[in-house]
N, C-alpha and C. Protein backbone atom coordinates (compact mmCIF):
# COMPACT_ATOMS: atom_id res chain seq x y z
N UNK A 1 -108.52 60.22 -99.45
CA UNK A 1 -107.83 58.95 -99.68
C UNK A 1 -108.62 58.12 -100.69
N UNK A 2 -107.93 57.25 -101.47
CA UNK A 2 -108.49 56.12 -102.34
C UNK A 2 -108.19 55.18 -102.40
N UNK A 3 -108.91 54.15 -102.15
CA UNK A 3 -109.02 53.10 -101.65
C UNK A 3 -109.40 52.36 -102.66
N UNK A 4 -108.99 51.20 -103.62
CA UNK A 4 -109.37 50.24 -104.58
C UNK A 4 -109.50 48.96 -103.79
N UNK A 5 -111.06 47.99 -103.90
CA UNK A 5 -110.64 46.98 -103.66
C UNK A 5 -110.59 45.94 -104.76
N UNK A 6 -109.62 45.57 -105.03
CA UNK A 6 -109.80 44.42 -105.83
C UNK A 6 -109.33 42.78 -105.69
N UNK A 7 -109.65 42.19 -106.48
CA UNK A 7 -109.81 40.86 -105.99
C UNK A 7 -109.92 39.67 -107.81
N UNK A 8 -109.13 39.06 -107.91
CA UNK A 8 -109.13 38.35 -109.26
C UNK A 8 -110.45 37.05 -108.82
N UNK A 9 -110.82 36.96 -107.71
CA UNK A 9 -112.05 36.05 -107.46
C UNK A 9 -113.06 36.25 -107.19
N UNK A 10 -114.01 35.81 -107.51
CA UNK A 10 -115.64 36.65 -107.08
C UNK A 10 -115.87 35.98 -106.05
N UNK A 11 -116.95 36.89 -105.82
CA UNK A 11 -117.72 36.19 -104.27
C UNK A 11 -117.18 36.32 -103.14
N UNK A 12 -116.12 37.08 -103.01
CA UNK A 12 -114.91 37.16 -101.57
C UNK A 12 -115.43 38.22 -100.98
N UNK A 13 -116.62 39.02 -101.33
CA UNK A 13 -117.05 40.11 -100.52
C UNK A 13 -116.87 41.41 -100.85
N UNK A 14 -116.12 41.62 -101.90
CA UNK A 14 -115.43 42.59 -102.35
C UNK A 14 -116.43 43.98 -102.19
N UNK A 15 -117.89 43.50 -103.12
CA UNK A 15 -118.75 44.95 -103.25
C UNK A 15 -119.73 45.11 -101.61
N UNK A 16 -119.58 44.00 -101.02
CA UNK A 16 -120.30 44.41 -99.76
C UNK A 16 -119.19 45.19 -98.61
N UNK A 17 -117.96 44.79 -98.81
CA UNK A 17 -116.87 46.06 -98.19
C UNK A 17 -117.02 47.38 -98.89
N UNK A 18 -117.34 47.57 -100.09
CA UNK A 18 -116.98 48.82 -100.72
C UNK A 18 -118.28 49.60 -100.43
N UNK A 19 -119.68 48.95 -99.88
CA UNK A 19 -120.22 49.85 -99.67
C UNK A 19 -120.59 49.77 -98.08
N UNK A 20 -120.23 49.18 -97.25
CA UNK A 20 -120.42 49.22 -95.90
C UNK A 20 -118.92 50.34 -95.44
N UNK A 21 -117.95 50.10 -96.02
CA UNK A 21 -117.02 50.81 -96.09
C UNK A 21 -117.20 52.67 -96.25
N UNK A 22 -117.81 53.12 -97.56
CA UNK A 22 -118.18 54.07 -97.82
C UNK A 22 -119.06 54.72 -97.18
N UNK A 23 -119.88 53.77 -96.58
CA UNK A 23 -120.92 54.17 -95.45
C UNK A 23 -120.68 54.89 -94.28
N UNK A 24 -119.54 53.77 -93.55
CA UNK A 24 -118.78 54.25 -92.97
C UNK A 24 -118.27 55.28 -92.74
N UNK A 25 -117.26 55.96 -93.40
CA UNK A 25 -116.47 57.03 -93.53
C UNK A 25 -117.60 57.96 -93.65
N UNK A 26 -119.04 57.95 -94.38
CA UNK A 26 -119.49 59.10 -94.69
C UNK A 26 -120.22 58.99 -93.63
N UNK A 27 -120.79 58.28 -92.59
CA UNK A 27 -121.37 59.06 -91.09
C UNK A 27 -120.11 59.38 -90.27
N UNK A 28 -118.92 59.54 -90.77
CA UNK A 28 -118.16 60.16 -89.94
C UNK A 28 -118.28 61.67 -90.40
N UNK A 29 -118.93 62.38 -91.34
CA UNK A 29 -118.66 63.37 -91.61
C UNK A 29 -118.12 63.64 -93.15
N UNK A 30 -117.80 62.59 -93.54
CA UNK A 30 -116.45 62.84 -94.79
C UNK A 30 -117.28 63.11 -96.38
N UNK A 31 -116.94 63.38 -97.14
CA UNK A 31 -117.41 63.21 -98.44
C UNK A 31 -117.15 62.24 -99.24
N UNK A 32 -117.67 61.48 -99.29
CA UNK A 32 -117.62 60.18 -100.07
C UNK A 32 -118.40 59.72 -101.09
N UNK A 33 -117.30 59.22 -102.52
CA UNK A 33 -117.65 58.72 -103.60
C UNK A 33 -117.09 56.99 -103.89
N UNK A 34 -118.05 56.57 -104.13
CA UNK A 34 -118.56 54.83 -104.56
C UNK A 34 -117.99 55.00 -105.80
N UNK A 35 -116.93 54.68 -106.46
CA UNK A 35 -116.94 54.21 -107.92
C UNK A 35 -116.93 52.69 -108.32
N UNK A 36 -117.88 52.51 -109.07
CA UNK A 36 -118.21 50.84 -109.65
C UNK A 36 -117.77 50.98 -110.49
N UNK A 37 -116.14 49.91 -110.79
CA UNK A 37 -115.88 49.84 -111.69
C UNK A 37 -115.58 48.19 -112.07
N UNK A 38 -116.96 47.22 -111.87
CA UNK A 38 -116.85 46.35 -112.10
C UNK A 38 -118.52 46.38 -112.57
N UNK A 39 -117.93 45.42 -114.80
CA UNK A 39 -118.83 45.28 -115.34
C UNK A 39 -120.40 44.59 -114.91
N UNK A 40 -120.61 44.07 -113.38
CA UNK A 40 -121.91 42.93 -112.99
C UNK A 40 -122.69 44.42 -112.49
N UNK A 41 -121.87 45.46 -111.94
CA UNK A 41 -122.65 46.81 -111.38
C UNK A 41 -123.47 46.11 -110.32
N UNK A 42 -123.21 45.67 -109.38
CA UNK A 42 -123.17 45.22 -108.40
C UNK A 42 -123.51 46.37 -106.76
N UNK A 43 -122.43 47.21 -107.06
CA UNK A 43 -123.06 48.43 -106.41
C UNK A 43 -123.39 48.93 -107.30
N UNK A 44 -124.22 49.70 -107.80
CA UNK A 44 -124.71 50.53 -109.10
C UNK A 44 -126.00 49.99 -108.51
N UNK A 45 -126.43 48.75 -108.27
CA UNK A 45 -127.92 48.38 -108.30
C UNK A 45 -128.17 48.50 -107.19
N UNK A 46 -127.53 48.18 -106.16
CA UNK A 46 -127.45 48.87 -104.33
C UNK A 46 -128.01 49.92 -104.34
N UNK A 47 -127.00 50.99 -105.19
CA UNK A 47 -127.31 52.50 -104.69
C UNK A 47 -128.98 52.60 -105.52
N UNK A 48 -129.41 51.78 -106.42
CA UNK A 48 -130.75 52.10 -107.10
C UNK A 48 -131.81 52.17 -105.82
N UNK A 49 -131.46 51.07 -105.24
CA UNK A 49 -132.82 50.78 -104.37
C UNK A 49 -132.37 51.42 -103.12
N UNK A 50 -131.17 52.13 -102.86
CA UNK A 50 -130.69 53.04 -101.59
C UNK A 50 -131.92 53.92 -101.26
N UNK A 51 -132.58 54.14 -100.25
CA UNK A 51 -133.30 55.29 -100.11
C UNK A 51 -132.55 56.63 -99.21
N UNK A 52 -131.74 56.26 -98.49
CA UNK A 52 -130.39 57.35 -97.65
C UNK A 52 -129.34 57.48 -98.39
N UNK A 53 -129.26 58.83 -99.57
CA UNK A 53 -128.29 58.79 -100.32
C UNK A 53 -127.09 59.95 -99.42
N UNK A 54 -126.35 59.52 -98.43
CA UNK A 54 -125.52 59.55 -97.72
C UNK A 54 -124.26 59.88 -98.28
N UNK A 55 -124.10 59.23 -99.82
CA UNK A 55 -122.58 58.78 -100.37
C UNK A 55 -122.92 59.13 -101.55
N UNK A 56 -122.19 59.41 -102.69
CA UNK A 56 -122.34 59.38 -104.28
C UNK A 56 -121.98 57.79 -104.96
N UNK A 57 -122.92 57.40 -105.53
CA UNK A 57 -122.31 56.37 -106.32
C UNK A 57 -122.38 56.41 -107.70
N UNK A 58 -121.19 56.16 -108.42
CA UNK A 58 -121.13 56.25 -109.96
C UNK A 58 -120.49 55.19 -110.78
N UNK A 59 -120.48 54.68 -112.00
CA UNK A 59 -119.95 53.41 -112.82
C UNK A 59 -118.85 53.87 -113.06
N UNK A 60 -117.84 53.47 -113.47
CA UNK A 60 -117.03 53.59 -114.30
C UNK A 60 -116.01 52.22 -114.80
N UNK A 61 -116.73 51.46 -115.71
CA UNK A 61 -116.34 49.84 -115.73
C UNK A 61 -115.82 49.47 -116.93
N UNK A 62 -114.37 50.75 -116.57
CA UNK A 62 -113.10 50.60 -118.01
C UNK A 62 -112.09 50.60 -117.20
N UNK A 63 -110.86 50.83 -118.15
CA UNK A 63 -109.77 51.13 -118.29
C UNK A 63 -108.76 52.16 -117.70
N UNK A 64 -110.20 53.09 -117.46
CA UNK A 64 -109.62 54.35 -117.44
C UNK A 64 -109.45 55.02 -116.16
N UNK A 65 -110.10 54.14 -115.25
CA UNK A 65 -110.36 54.52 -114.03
C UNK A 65 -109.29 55.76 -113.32
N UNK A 66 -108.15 55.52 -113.18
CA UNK A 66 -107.31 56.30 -112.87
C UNK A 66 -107.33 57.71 -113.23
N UNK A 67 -107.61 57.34 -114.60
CA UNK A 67 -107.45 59.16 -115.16
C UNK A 67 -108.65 59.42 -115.53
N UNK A 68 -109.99 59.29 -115.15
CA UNK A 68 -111.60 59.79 -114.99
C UNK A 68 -111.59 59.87 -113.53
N UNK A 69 -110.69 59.46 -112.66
CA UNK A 69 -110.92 59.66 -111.55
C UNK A 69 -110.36 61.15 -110.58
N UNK A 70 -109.65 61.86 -111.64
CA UNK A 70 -109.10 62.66 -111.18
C UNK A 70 -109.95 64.21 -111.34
N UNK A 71 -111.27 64.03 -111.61
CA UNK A 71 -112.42 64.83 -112.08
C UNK A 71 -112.87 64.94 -110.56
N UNK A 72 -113.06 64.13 -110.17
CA UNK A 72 -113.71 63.94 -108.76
C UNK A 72 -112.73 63.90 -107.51
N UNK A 73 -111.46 64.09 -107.57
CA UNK A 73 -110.50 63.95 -106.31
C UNK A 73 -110.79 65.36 -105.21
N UNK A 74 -111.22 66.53 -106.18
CA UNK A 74 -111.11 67.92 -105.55
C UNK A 74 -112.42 67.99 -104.33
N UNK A 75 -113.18 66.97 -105.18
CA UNK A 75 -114.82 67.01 -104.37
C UNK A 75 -115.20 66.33 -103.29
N UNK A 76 -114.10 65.36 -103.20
CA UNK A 76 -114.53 64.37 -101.89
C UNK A 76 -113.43 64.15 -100.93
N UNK A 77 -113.29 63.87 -99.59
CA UNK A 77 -112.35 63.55 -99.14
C UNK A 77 -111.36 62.00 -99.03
N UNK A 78 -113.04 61.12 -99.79
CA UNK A 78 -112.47 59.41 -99.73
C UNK A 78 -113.14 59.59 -100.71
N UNK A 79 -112.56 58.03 -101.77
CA UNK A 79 -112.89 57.55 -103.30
C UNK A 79 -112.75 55.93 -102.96
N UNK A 80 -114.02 55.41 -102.67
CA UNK A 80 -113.57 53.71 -102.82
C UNK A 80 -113.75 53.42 -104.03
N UNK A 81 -112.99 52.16 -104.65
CA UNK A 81 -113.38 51.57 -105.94
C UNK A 81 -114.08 50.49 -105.68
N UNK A 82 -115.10 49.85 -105.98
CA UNK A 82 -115.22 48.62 -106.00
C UNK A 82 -115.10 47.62 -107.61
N UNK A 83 -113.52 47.04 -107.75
CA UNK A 83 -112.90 47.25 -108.53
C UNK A 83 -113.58 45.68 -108.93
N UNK A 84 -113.29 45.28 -110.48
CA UNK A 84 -113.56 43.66 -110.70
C UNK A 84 -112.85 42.86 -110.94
N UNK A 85 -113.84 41.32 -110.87
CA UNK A 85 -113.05 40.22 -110.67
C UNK A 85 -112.67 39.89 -112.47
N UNK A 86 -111.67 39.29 -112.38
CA UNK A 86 -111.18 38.52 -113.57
C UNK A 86 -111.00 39.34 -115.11
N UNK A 87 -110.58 40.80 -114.67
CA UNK A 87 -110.31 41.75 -115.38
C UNK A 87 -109.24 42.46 -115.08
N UNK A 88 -108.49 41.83 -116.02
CA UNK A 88 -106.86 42.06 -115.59
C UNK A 88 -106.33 44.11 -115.76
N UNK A 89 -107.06 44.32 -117.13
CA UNK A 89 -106.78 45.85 -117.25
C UNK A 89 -107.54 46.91 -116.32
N UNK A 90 -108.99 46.69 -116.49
CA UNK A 90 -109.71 47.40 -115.39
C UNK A 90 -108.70 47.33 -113.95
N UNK A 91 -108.55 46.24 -113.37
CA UNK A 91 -107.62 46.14 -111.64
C UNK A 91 -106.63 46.87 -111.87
N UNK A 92 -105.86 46.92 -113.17
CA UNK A 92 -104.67 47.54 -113.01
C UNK A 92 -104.76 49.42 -113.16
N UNK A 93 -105.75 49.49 -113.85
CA UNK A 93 -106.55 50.68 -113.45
C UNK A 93 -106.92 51.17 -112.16
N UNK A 94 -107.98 50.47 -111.35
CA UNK A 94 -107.80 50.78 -110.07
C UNK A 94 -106.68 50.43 -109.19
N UNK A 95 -105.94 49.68 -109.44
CA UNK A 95 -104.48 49.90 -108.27
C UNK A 95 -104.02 51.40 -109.00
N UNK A 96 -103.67 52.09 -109.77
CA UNK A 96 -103.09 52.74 -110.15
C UNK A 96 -103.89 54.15 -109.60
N UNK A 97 -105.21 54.02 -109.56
CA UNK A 97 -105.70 55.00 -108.97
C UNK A 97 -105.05 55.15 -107.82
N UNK A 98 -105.25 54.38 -106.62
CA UNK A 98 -105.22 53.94 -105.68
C UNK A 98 -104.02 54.91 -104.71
N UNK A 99 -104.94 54.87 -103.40
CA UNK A 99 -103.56 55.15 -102.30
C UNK A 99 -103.30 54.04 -101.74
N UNK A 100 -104.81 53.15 -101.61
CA UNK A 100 -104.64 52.09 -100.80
C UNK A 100 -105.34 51.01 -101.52
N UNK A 101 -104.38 50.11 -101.75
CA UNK A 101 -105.34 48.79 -102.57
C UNK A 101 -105.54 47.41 -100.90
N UNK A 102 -107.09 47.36 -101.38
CA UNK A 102 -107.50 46.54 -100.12
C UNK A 102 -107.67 45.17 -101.25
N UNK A 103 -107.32 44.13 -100.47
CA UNK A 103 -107.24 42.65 -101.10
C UNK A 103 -107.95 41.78 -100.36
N UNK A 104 -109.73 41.24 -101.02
CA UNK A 104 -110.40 40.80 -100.09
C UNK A 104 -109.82 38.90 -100.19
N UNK A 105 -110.31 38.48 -99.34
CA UNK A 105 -109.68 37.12 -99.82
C UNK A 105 -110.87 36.12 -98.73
N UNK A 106 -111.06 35.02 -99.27
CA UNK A 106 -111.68 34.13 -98.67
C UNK A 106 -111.16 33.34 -97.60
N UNK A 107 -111.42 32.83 -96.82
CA UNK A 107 -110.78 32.07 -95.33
C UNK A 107 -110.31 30.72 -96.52
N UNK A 108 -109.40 30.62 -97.89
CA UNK A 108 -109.37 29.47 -97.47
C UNK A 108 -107.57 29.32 -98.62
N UNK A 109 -107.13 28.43 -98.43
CA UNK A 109 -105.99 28.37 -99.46
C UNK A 109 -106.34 28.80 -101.36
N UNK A 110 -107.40 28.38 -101.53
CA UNK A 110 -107.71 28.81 -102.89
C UNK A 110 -107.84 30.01 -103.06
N UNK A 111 -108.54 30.70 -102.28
CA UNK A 111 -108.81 31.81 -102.26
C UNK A 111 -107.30 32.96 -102.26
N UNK A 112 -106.52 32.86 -101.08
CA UNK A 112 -105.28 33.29 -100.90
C UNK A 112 -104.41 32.97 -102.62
N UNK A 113 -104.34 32.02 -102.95
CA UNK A 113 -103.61 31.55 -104.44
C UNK A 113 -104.56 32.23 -105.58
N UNK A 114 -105.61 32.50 -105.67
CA UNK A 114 -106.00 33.40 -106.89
C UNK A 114 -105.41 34.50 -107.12
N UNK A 115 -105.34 35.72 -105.45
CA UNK A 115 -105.21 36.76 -105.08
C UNK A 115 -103.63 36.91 -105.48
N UNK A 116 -103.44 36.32 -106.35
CA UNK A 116 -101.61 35.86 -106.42
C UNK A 116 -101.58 37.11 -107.70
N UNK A 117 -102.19 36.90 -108.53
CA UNK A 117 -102.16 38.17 -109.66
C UNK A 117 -102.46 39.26 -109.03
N UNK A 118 -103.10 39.74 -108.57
CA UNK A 118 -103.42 41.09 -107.72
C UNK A 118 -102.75 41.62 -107.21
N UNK A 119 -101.44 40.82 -106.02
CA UNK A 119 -100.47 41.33 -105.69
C UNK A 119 -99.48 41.32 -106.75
N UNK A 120 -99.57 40.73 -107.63
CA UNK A 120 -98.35 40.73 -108.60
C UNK A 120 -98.79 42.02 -109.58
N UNK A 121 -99.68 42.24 -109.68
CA UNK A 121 -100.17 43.99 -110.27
C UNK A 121 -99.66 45.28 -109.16
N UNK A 122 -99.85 45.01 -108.03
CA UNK A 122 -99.76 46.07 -106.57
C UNK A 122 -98.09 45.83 -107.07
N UNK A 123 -97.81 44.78 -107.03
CA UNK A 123 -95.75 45.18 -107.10
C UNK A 123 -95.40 45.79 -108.07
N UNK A 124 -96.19 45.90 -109.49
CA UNK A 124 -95.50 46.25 -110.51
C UNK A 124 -96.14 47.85 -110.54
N UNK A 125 -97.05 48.29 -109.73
CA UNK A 125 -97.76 49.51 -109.73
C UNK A 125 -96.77 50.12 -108.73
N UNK A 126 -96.43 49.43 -108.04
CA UNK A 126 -95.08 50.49 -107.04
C UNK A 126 -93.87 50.88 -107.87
N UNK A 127 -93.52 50.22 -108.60
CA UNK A 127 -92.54 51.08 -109.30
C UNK A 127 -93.14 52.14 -110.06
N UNK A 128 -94.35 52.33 -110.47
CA UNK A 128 -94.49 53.72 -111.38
C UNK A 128 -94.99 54.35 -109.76
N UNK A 129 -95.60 53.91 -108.72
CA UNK A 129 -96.22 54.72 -107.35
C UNK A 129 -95.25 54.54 -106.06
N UNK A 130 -94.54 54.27 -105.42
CA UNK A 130 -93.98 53.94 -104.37
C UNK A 130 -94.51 54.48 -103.31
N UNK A 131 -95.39 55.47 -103.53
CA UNK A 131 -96.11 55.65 -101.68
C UNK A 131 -97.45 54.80 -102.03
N UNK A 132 -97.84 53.76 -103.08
CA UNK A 132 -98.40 52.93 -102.77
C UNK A 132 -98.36 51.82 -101.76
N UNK A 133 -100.54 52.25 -100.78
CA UNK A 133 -100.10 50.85 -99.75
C UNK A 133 -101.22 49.95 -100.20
N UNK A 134 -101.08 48.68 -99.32
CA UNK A 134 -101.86 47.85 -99.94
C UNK A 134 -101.85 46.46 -98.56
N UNK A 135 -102.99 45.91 -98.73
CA UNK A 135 -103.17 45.01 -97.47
C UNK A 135 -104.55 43.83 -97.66
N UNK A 136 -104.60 42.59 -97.39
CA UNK A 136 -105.23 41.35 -97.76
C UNK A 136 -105.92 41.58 -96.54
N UNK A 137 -107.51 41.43 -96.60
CA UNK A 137 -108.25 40.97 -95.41
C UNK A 137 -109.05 39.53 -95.60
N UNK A 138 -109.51 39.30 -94.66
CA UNK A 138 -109.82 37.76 -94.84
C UNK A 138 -111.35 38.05 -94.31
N UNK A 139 -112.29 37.81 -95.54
CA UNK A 139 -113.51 38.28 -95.58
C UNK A 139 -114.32 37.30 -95.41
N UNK A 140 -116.05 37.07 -94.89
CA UNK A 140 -116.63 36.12 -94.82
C UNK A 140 -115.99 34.77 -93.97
N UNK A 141 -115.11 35.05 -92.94
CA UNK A 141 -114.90 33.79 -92.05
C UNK A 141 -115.99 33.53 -91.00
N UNK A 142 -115.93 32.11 -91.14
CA UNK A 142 -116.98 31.35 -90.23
C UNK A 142 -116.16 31.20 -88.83
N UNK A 143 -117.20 32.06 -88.23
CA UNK A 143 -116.98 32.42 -86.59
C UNK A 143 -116.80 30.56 -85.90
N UNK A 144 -115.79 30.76 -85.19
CA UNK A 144 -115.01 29.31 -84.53
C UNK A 144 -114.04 28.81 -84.81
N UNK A 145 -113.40 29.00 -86.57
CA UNK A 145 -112.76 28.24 -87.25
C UNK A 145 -111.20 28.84 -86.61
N UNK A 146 -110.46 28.00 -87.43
CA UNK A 146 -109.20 28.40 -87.03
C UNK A 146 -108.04 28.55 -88.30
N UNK A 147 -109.07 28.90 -89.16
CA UNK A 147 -108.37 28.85 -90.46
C UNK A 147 -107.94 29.77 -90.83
N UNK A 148 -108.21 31.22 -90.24
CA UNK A 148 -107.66 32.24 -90.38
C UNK A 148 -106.11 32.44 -89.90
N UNK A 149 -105.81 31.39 -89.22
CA UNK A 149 -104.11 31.29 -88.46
C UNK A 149 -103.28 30.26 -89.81
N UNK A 150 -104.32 29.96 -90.85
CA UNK A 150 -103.65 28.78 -91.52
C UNK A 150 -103.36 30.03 -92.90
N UNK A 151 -104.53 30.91 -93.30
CA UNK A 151 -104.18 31.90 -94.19
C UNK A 151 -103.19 33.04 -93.89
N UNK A 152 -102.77 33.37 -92.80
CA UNK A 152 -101.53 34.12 -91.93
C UNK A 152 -100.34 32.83 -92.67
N UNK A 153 -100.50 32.12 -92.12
CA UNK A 153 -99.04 31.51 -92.42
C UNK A 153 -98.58 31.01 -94.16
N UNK A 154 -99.52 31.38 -94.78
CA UNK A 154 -99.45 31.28 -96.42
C UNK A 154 -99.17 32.35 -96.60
N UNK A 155 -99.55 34.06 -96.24
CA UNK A 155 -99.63 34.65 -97.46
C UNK A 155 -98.22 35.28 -97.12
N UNK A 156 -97.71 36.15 -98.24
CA UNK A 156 -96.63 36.42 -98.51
C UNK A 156 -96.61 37.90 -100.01
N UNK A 157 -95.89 38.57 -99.10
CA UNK A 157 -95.95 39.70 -100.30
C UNK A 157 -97.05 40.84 -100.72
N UNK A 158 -97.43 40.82 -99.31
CA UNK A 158 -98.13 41.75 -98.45
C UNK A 158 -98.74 41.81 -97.51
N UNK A 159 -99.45 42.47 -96.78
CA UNK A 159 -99.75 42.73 -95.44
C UNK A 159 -101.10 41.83 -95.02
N UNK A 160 -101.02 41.28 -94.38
CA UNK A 160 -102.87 41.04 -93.95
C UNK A 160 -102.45 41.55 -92.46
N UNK A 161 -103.98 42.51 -93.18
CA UNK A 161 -104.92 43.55 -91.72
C UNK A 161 -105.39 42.07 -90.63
N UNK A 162 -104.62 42.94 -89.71
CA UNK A 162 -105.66 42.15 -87.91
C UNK A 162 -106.91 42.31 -87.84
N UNK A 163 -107.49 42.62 -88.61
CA UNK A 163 -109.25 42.80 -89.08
C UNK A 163 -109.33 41.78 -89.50
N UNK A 164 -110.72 40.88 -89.30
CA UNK A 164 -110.69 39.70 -89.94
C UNK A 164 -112.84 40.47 -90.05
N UNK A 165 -113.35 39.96 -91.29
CA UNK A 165 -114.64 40.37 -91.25
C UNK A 165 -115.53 38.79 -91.49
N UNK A 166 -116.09 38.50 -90.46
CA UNK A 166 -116.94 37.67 -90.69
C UNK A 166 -118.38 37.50 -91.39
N UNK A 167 -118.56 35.84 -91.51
CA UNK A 167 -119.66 35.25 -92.07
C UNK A 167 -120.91 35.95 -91.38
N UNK A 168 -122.00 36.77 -92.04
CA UNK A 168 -122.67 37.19 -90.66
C UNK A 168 -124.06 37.53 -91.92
N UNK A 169 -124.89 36.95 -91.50
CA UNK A 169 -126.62 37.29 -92.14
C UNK A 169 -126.64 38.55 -92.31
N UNK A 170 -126.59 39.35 -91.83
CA UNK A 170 -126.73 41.18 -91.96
C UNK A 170 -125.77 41.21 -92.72
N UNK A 171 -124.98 41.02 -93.55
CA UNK A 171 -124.17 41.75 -94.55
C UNK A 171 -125.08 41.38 -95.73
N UNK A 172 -126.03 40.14 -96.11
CA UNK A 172 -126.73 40.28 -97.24
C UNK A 172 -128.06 40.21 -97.45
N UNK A 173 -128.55 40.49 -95.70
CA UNK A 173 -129.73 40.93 -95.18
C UNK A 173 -130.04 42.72 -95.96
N UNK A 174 -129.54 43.49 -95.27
CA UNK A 174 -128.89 45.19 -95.51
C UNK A 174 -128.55 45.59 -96.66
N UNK A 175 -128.14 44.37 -97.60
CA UNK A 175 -127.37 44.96 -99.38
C UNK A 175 -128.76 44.57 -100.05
N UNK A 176 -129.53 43.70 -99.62
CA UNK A 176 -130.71 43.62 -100.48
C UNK A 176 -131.88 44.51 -100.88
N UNK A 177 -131.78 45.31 -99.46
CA UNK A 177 -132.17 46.59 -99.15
C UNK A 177 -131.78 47.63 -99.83
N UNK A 178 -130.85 47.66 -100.43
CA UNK A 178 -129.86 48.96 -100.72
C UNK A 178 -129.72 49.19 -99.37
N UNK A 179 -129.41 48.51 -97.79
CA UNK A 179 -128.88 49.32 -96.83
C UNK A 179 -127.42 48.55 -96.22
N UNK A 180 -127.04 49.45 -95.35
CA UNK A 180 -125.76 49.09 -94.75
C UNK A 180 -125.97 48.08 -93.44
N UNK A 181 -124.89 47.81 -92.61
CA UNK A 181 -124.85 47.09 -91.55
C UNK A 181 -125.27 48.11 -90.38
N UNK A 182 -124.86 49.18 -91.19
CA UNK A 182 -124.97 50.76 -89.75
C UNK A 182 -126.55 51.00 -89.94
N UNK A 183 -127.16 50.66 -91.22
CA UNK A 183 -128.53 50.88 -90.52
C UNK A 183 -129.17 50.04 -89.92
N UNK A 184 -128.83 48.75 -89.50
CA UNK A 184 -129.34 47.67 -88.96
C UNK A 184 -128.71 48.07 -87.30
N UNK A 185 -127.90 48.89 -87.26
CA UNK A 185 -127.66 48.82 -86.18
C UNK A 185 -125.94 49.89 -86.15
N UNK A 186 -126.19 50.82 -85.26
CA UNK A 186 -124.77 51.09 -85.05
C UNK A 186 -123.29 50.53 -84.39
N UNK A 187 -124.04 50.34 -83.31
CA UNK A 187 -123.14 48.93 -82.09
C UNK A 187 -123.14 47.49 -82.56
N UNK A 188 -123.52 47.07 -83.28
CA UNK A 188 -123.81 45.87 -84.10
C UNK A 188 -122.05 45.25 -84.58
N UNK A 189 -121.94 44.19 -84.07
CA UNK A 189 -120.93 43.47 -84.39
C UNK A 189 -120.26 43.42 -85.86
N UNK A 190 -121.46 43.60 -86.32
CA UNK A 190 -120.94 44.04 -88.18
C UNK A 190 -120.24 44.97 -88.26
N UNK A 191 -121.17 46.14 -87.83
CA UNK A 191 -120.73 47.61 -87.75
C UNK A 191 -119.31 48.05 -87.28
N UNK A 192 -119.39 46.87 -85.82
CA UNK A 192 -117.85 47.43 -85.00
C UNK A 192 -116.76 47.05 -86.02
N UNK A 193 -116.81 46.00 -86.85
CA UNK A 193 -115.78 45.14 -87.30
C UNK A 193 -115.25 46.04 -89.12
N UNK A 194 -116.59 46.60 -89.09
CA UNK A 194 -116.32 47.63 -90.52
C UNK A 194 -115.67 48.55 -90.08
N UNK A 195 -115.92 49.70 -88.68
CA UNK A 195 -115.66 50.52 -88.29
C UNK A 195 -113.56 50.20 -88.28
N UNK A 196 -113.21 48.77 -87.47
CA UNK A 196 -112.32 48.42 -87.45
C UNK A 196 -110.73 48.43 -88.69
N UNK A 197 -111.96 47.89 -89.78
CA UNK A 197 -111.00 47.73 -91.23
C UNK A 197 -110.81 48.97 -91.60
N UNK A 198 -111.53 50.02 -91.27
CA UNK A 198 -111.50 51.61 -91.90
C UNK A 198 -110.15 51.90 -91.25
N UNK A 199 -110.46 51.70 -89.80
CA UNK A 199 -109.24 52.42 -89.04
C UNK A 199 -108.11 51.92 -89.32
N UNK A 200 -107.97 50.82 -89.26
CA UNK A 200 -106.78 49.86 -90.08
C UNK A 200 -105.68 50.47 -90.90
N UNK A 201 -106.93 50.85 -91.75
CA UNK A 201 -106.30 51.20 -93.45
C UNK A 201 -105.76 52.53 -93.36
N UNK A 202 -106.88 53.04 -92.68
CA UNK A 202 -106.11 54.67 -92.19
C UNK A 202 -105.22 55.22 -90.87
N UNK A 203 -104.77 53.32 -90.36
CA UNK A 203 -103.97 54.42 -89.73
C UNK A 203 -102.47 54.41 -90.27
């Protein structure tokens, strides 16, 4: 499966899903490839200081994503993108790769209204894909709030996952490291809640 996440706003979490994500899937067993295809290389510098190379990670921060990506489909069983912000051709590249475009979004109305081009790329990518899926999670929420019932009742024109991933020190405790949330801990509230968005997407 391939999984693009993209996001027209920075800072929504995007490259810390794409590699807690990939992590994921690959202590289940799976073969898994990281493609960075956002120009800051953001994961690219993760996987430098990674010392458990678990996963493959590689750049690819063009255009072309879709059709360089089809070099590597035979070799792995999952392909995340961690796709970039405010690069309208690159995203439309990775949706197009894509089986599953994940849409990270911030707990807040601004955040939901950026993400407005992104889905408006995912609609126009279903007419050339129609078993394209695609789904908004609401990343970095501050545990108590109730604002996640206020971004449910805004969005429109695609799915938001019952996964909600919270504000939590170990997500940029672990990336500084080059490590995951799973090495800080397997049962770890981080962990359960990554484990969660995987299943989500796949089921």
């Amino acid at each position: 499966m391939i999984i693009s996440l993209c996001a027209q706003k920075g800072g929504v979490g995007k490259t810390t899903l794409s590699i807690n994500m990939a992590d994921c899937l690959s202590r289940k067993g799976a073969r898994v490839l990281l493609i960075d295809a956002d120009k800051q290389a953001s994961a690219s510098a993760w996987a430098a200081v990674r010392t458990t190379q678990n996963f493959s990670v590689i750049g690819i921060a063009r255009d072309t994503v879709h059709k360089e990506i089809k070099a590597f489909s035979a070799d792995y069983d999952h392909i995340i993108v961690d796709g970039p912000p405010h690069a309208e051709s690159i995203s439309r590249s990775c949706i197009a790769a894509a089986d599953y475009v994940l849409v990270p979004v911030e707990p807040s109305g601004l955040s939901v209204w950026a993400a407005d081009l992104t889905i408006k790329q995912i609609d126009a990518a279903k007419d050339y894909f129609p078993a394209l899926r695609a789904g908004m999670v609401v990343s970095r929420k501050i545990r108590g709030t109730a604002i996640g019932r206020d971004i449910r009742a805004s969005v429109s024109g695609i799915d938001l996952l019952s996964t909600e991933v919270q504000q939590r020190v170990v997500y940029a405790e672990t990336a500084s490291m080059g490590q995951t949330v799973f090495d800080a801990g397997l049962s770890s509230p981080a962990a359960r809640e990554i484990e969660k968005l995987v299943s989500e997407i796949m089921s």
